[in-house]
PDB file of N, CA and C in Angstrom:
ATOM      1  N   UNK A   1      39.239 108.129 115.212  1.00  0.00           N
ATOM      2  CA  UNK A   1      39.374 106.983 114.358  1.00  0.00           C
ATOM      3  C   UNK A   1      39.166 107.380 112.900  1.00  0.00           C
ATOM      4  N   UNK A   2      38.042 108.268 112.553  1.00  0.00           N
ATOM      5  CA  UNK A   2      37.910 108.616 111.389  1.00  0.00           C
ATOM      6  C   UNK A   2      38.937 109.323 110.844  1.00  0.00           C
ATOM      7  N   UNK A   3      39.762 110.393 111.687  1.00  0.00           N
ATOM      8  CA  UNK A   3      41.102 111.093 110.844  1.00  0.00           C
ATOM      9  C   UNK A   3      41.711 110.356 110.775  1.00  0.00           C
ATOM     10  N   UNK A   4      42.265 109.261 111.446  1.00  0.00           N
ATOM     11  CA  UNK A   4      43.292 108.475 111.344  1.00  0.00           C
ATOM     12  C   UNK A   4      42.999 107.502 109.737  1.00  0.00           C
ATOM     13  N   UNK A   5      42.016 107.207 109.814  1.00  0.00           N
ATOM     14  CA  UNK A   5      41.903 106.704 108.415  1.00  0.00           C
ATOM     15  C   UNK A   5      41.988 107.250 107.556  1.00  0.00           C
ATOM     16  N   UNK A   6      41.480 108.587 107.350  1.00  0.00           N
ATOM     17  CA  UNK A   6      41.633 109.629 106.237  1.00  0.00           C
ATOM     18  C   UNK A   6      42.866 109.886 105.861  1.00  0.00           C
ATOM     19  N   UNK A   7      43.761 110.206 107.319  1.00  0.00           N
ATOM     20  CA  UNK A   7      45.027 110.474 106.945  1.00  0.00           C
ATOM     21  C   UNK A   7      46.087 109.243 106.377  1.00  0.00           C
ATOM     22  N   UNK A   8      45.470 108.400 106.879  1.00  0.00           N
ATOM     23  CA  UNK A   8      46.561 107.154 105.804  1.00  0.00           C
ATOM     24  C   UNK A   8      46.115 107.293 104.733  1.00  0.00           C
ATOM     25  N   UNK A   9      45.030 107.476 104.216  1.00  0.00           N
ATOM     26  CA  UNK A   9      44.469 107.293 102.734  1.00  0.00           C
ATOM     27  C   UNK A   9      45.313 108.330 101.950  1.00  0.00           C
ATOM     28  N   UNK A  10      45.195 109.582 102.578  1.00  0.00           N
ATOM     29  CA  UNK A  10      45.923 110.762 101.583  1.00  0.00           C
ATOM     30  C   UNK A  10      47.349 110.817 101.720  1.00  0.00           C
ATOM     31  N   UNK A  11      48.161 109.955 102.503  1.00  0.00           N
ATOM     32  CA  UNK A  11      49.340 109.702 102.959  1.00  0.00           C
ATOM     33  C   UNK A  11      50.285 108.358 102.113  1.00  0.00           C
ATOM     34  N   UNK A  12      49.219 107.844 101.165  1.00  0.00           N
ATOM     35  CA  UNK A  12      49.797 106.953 100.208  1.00  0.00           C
ATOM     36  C   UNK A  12      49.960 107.566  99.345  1.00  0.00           C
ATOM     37  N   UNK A  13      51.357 107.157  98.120  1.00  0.00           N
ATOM     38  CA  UNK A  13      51.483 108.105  96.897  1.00  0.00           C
ATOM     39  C   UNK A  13      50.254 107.558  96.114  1.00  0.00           C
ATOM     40  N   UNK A  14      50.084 108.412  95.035  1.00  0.00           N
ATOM     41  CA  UNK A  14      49.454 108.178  93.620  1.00  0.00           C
ATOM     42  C   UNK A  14      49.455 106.537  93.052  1.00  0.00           C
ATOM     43  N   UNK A  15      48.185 106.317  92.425  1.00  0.00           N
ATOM     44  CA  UNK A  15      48.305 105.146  91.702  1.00  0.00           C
ATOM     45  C   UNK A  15      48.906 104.731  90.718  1.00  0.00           C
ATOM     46  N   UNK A  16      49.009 106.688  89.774  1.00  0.00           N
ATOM     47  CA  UNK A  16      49.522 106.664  88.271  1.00  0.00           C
ATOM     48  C   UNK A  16      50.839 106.798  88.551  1.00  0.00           C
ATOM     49  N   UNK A  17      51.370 106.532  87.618  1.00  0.00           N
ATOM     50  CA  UNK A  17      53.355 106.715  87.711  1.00  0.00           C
ATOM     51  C   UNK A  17      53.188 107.463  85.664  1.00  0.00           C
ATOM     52  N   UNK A  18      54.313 108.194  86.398  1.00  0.00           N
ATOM     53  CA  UNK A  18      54.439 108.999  84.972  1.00  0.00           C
ATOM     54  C   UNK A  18      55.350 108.009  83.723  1.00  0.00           C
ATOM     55  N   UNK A  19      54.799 107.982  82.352  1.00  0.00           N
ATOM     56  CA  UNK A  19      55.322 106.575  81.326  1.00  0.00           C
ATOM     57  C   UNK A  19      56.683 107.239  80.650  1.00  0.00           C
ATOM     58  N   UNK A  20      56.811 108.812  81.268  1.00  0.00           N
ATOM     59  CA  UNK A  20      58.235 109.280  80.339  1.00  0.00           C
ATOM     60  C   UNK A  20      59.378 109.140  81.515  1.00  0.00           C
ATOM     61  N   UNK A  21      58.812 108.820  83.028  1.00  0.00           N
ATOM     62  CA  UNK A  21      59.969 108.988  84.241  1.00  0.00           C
ATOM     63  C   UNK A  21      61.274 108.191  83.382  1.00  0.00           C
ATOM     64  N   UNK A  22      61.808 107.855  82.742  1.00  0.00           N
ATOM     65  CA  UNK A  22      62.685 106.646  82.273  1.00  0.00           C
ATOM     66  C   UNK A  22      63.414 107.532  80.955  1.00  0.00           C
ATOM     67  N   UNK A  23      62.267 108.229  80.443  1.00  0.00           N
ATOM     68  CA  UNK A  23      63.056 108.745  79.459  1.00  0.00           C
ATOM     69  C   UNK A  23      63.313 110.593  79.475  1.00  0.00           C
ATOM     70  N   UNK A  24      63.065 110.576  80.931  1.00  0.00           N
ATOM     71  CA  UNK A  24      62.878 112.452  81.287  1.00  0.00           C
ATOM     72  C   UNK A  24      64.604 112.193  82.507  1.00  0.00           C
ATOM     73  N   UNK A  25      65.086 110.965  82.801  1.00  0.00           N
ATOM     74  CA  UNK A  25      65.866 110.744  84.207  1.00  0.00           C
ATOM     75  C   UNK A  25      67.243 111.239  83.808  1.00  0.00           C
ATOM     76  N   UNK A  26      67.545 111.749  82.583  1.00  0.00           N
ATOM     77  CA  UNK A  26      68.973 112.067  82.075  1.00  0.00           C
ATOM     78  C   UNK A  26      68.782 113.244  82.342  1.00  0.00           C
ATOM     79  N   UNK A  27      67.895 113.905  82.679  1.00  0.00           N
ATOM     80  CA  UNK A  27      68.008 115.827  83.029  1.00  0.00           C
ATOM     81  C   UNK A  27      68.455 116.263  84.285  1.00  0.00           C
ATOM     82  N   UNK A  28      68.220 115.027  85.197  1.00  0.00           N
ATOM     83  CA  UNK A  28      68.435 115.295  86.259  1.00  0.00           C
ATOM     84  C   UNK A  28      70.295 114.252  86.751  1.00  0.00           C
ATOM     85  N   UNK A  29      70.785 114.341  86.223  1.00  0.00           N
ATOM     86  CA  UNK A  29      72.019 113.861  85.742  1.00  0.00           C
ATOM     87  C   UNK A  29      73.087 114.436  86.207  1.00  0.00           C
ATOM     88  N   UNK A  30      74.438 114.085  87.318  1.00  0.00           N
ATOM     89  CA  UNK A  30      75.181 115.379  87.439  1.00  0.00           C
ATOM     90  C   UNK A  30      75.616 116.232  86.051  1.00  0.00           C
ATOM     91  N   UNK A  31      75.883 115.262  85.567  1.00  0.00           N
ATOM     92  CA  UNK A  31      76.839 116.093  84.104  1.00  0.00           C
ATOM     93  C   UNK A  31      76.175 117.109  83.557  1.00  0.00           C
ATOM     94  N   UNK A  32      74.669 117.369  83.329  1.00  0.00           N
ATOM     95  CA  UNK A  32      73.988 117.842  82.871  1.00  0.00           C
ATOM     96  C   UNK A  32      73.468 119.414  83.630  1.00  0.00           C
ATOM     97  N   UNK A  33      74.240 119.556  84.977  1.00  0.00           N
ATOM     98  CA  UNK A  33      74.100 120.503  86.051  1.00  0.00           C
ATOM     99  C   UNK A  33      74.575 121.913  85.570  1.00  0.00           C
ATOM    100  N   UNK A  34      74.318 122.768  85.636  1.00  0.00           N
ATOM    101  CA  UNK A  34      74.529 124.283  85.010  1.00  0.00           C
ATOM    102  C   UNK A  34      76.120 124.346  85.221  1.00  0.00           C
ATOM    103  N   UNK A  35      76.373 124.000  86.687  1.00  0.00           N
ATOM    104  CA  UNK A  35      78.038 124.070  86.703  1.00  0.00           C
ATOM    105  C   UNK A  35      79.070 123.434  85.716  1.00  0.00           C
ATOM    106  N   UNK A  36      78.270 122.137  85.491  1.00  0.00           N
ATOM    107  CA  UNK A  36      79.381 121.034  84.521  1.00  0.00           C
ATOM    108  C   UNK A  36      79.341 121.799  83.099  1.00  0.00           C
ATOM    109  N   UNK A  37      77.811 122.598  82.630  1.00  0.00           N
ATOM    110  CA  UNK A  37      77.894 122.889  81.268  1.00  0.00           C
ATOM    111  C   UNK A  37      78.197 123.819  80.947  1.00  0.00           C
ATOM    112  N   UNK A  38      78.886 124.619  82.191  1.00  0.00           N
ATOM    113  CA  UNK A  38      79.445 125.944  82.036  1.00  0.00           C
ATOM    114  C   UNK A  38      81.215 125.617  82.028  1.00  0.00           C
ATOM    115  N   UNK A  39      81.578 124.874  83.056  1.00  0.00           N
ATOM    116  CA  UNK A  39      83.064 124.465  82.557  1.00  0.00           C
ATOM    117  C   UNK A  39      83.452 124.065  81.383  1.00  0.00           C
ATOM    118  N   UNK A  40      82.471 123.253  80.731  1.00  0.00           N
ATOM    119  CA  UNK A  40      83.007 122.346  79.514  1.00  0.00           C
ATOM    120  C   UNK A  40      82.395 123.212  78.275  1.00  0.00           C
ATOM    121  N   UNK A  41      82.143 124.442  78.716  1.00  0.00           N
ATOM    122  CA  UNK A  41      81.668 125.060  77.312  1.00  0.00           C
ATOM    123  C   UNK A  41      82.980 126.107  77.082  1.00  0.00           C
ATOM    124  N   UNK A  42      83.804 126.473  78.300  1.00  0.00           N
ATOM    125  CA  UNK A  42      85.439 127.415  77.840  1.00  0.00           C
ATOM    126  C   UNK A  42      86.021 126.218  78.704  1.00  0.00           C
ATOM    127  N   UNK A  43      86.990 125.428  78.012  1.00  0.00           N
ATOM    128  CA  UNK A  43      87.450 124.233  78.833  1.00  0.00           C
ATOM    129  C   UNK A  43      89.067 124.641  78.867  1.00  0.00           C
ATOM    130  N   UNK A  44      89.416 125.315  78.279  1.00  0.00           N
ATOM    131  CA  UNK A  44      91.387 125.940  78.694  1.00  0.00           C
ATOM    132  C   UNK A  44      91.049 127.216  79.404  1.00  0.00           C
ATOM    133  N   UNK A  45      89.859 127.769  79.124  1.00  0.00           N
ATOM    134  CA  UNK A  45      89.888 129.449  80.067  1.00  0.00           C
ATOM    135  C   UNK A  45      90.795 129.502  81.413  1.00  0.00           C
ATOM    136  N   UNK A  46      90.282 128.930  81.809  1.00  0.00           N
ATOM    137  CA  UNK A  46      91.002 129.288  83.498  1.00  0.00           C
ATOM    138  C   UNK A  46      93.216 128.913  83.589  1.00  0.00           C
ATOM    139  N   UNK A  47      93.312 128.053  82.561  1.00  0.00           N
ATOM    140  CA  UNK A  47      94.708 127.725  82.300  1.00  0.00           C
ATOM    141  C   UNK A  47      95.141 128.818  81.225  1.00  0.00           C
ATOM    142  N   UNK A  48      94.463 129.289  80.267  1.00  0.00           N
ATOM    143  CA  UNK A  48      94.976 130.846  79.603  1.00  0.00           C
ATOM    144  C   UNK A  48      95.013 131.707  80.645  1.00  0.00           C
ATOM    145  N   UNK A  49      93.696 131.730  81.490  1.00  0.00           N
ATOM    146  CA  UNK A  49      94.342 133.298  81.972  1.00  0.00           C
ATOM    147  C   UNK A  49      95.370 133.348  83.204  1.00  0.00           C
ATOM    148  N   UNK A  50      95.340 132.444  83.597  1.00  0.00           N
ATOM    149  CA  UNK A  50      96.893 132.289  84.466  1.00  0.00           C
ATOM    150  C   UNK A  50      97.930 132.279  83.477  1.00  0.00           C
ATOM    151  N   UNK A  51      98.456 131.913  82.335  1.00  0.00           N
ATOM    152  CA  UNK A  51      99.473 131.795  81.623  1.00  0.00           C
ATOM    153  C   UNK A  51      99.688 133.701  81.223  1.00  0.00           C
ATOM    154  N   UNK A  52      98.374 134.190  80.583  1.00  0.00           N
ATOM    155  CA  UNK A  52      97.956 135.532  80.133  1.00  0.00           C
ATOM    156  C   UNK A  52      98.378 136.143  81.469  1.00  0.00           C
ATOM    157  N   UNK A  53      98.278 136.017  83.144  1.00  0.00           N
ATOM    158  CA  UNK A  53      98.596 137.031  83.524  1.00  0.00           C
ATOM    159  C   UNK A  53      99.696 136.801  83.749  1.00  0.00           C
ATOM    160  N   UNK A  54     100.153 135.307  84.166  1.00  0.00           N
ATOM    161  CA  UNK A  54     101.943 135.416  84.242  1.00  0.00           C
ATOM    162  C   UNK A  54     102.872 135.645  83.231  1.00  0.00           C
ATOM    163  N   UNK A  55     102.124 136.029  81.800  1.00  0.00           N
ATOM    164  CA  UNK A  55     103.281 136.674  80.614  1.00  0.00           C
ATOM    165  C   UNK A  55     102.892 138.368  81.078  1.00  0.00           C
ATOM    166  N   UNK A  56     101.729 138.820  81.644  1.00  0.00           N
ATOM    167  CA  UNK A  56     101.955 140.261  81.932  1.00  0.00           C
ATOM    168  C   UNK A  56     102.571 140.665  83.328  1.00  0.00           C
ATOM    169  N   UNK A  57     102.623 140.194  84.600  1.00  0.00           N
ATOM    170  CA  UNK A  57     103.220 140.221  84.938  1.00  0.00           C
ATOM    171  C   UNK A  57     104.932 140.340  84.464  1.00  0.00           C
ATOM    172  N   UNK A  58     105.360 139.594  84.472  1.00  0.00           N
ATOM    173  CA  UNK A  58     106.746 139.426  84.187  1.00  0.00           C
ATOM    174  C   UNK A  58     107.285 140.107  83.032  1.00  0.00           C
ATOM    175  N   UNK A  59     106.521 140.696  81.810  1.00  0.00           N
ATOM    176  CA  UNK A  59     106.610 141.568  81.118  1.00  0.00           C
ATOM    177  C   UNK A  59     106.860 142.670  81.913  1.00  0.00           C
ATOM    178  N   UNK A  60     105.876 143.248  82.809  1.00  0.00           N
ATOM    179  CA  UNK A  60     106.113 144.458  83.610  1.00  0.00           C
ATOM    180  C   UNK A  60     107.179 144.512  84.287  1.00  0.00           C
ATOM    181  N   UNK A  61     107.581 143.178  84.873  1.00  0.00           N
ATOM    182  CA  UNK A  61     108.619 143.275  85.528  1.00  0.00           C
ATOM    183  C   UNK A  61     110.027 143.248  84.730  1.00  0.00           C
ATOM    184  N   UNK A  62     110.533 143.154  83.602  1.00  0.00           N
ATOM    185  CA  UNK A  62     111.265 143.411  82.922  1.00  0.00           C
ATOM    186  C   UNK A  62     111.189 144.381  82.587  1.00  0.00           C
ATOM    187  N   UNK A  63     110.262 145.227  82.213  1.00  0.00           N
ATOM    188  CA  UNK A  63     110.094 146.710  81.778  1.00  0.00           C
ATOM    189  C   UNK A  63     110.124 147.796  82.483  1.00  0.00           C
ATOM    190  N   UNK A  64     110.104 147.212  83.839  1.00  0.00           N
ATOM    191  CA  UNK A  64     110.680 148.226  84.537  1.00  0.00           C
ATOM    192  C   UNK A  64     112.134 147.619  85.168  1.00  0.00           C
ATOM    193  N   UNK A  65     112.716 147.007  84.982  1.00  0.00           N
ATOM    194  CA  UNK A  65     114.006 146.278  84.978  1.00  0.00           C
ATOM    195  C   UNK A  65     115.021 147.251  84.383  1.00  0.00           C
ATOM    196  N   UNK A  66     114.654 146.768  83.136  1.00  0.00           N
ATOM    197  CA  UNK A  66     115.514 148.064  82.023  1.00  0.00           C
ATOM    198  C   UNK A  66     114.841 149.279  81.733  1.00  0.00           C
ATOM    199  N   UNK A  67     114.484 150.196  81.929  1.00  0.00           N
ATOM    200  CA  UNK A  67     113.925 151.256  81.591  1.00  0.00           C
ATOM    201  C   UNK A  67     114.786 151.964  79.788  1.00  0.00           C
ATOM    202  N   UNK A  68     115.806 151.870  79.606  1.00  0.00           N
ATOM    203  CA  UNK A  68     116.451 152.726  78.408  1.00  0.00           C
ATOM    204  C   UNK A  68     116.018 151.128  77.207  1.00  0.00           C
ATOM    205  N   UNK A  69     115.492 149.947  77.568  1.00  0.00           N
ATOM    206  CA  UNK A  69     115.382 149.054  76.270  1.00  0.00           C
ATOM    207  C   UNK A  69     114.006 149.189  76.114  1.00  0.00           C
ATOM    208  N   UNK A  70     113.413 150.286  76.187  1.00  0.00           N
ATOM    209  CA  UNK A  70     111.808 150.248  75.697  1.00  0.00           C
ATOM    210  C   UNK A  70     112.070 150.502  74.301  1.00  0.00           C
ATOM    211  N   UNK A  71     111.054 150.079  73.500  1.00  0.00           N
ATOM    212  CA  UNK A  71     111.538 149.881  71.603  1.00  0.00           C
ATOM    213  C   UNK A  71     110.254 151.626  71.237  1.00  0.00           C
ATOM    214  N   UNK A  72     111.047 151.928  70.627  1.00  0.00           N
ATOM    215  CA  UNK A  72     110.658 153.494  69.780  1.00  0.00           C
ATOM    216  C   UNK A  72     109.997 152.816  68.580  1.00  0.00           C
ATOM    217  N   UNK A  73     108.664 153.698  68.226  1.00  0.00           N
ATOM    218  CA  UNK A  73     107.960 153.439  66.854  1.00  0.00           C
ATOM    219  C   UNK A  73     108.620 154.684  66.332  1.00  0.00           C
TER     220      UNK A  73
END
């Protein structure tokens, strides 16, 4: 009987509540998640480098297409 009482007692939360919970609740925010602030910090990257490898690609593939139109310095 006596644990059983003890253990409800320590089994209720806290009396105090924290006075910043309200103004600390935007950190925990999706937008604010390492993933979101890593996309939106290079926001065309991933659409350059597909464009960047499909102009090298297809460069290569023209260049070895014609082999005698390579340009002389």
């Amino acid at each position: 009987m006596v644990s059983f009482i003890c253990g409800s007692v320590m089994s209720n939360p806290p009396l105090f509540r924290d006075p910043w919970a309200k103004r600390e609740a935007w950190r925990k925010h999706p937008v604010f998640t390492n993933r979101a602030m890593f996309s939106s910090m290079f926001p065309g990257l991933g659409i350059a480098l597909v464009a960047f490898t499909a102009y090298v690609v297809v460069d290569n593939f023209y260049a070895k297409a014609q082999p005698g139109a390579q340009q002389k310095h």
